[in-house]
N, C-alpha and C. Protein backbone atom coordinates (compact mmCIF):
# COMPACT_ATOMS: atom_id res chain seq x y z
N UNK A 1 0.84 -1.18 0.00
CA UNK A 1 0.00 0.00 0.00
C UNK A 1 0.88 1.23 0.00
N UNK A 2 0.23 2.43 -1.03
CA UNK A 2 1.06 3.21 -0.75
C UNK A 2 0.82 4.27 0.01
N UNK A 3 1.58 5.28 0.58
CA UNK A 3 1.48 6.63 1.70
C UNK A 3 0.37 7.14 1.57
N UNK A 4 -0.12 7.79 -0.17
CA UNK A 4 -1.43 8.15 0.02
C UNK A 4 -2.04 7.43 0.31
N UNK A 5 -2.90 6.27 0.17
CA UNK A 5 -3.51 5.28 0.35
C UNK A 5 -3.69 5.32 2.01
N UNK A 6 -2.27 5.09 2.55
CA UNK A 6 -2.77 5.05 3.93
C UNK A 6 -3.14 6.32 4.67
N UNK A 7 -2.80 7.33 3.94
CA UNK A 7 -3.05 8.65 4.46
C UNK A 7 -4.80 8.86 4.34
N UNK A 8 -5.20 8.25 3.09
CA UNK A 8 -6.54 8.41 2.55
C UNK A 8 -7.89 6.89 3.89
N UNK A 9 -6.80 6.46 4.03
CA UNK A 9 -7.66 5.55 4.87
C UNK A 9 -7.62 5.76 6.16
N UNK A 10 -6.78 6.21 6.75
CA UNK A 10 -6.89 6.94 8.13
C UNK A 10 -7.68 8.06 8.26
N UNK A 11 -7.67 8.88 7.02
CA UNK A 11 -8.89 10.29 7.22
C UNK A 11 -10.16 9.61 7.35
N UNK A 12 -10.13 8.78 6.67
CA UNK A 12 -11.85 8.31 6.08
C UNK A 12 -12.07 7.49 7.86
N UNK A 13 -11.46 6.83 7.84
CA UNK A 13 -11.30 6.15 9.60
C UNK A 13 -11.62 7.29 10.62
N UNK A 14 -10.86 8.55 10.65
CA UNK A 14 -10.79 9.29 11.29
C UNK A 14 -12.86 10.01 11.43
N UNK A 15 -12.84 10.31 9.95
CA UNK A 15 -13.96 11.03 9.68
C UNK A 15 -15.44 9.83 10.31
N UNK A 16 -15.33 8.94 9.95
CA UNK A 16 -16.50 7.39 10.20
C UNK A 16 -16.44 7.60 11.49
N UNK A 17 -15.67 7.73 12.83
CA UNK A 17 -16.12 7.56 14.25
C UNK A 17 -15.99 8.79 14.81
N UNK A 18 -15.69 10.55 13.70
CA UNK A 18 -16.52 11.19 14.26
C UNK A 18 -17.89 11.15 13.72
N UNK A 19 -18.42 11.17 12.83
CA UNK A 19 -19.71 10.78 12.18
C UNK A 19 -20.60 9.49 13.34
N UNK A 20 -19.89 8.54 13.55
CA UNK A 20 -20.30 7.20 14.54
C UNK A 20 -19.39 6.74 15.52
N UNK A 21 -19.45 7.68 16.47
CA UNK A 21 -18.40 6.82 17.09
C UNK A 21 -18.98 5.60 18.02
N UNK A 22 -20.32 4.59 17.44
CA UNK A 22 -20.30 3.55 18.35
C UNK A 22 -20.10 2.36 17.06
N UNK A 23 -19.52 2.99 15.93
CA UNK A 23 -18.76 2.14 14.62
C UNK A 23 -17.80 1.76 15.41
N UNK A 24 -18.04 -0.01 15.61
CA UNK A 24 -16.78 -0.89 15.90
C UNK A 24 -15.64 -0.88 14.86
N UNK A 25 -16.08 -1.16 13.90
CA UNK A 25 -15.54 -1.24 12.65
C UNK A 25 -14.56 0.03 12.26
N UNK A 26 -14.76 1.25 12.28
CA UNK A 26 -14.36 2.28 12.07
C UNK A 26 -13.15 2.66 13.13
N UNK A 27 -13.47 2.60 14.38
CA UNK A 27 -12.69 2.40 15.16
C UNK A 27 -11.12 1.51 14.70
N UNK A 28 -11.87 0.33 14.40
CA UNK A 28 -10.42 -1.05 13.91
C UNK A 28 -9.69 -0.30 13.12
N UNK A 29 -10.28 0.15 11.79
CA UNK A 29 -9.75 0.40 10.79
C UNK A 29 -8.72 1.48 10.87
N UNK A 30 -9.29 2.43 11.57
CA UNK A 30 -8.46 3.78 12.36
C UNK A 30 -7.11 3.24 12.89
N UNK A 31 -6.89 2.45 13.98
CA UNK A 31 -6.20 1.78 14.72
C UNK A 31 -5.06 1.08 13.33
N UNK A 32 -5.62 0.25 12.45
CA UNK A 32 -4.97 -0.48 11.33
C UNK A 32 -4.26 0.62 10.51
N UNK A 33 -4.99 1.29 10.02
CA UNK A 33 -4.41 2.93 9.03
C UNK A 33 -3.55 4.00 10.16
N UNK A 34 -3.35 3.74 11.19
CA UNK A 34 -2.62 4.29 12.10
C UNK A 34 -1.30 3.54 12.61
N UNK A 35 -1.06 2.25 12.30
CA UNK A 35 0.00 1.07 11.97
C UNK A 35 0.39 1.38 11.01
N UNK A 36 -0.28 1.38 9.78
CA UNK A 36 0.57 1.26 8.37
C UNK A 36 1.51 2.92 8.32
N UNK A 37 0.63 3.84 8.75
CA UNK A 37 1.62 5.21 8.59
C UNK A 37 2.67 5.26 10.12
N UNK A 38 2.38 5.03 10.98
CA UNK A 38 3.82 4.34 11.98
C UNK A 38 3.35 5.72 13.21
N UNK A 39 1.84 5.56 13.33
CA UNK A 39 1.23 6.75 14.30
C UNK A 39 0.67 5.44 15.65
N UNK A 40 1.62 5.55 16.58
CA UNK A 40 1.50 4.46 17.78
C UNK A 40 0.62 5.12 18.39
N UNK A 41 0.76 6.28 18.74
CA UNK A 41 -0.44 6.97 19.90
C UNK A 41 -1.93 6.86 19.08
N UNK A 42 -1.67 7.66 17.85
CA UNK A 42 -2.94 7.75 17.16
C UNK A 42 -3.49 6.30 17.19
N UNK A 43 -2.70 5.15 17.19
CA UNK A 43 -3.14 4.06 16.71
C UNK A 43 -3.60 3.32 18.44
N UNK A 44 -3.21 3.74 19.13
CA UNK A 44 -3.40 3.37 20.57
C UNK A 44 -4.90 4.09 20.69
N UNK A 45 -5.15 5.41 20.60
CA UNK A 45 -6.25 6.16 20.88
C UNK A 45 -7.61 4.93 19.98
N UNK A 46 -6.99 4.87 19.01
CA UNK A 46 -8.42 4.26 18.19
C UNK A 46 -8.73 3.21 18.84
N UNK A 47 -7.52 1.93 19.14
CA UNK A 47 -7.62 0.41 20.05
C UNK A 47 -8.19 0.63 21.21
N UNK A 48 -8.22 1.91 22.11
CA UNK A 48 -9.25 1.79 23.26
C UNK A 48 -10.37 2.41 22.56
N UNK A 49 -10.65 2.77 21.85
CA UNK A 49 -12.14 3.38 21.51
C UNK A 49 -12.93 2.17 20.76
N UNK A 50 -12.15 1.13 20.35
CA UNK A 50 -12.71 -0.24 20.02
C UNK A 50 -13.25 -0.93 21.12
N UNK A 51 -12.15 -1.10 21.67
CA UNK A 51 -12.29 -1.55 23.73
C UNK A 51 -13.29 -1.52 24.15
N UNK A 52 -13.64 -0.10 23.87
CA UNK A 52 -14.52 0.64 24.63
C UNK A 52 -15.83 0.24 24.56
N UNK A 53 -15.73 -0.28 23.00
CA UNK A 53 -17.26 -0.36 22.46
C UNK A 53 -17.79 -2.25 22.77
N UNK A 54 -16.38 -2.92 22.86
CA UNK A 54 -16.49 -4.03 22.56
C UNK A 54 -14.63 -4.71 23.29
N UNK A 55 -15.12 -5.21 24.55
CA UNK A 55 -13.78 -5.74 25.34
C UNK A 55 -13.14 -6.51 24.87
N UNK A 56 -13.86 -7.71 24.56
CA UNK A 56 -13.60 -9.00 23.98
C UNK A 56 -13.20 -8.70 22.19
N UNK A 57 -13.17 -8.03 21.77
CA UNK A 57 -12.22 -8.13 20.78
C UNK A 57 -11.21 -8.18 20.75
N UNK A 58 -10.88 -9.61 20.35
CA UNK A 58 -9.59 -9.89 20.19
C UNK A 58 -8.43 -9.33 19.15
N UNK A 59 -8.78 -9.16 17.87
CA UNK A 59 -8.25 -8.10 16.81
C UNK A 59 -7.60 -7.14 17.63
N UNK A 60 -8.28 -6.50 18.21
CA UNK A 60 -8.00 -5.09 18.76
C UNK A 60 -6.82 -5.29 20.07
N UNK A 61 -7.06 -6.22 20.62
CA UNK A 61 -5.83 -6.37 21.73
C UNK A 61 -4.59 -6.37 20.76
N UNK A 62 -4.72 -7.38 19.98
CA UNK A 62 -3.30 -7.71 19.32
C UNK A 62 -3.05 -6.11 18.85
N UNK A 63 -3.68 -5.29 18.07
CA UNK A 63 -3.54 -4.27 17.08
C UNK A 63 -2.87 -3.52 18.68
N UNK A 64 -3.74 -3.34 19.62
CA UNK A 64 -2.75 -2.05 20.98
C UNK A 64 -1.90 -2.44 21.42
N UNK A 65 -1.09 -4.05 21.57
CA UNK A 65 0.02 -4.13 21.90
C UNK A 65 1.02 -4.04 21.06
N UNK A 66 0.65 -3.85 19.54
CA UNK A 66 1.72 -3.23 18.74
C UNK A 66 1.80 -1.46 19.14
N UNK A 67 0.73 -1.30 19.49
CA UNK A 67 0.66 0.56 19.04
C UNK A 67 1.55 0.76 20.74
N UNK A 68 1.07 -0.26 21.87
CA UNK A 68 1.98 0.42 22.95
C UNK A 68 3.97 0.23 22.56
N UNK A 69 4.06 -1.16 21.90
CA UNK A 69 5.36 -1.66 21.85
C UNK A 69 6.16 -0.35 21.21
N UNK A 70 5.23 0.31 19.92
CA UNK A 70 5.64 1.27 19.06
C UNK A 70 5.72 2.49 19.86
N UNK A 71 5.49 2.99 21.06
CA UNK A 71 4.86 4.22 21.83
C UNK A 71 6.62 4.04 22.96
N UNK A 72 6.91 2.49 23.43
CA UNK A 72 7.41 2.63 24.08
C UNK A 72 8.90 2.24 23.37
N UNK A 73 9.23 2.28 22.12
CA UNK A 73 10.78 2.65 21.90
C UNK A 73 11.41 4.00 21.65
């Protein structure tokens, strides 16, 4: 994927859970498009707003212990 691409999928992520923020989905995707451009906090903020909506997602654990691992080098 390229930079725009992920730049273009993090806005649209960004824009979907202010529009919905009880979009599980939108949330993930945020969190995922916040990995590919190398944004750990941004990508941490979205993994608890998944959390939030839904504990037991498992996706989402794995996706915040990359975004903390990335936060804490």
């Amino acid at each position: 994927m390229g930079k725009t691409f992920d730049t273009n999928f993090y806005n649209e992520s960004t824009d979907e859970v202010r529009l919905d923020a009880s979009n599980l989905k939108a949330w993930f995707r945020g969190a995922q498009a916040s990995e590919l451009l190398g944004l750990a906090e941004q990508g941490l903020y979205f993994c608890r707003g998944a959390l939030q909506l839904d504990p037991k997602e498992s996706p989402v654990f794995v996706n915040k212990n990359k975004h903390q691992a990335g936060i804490a080098k």
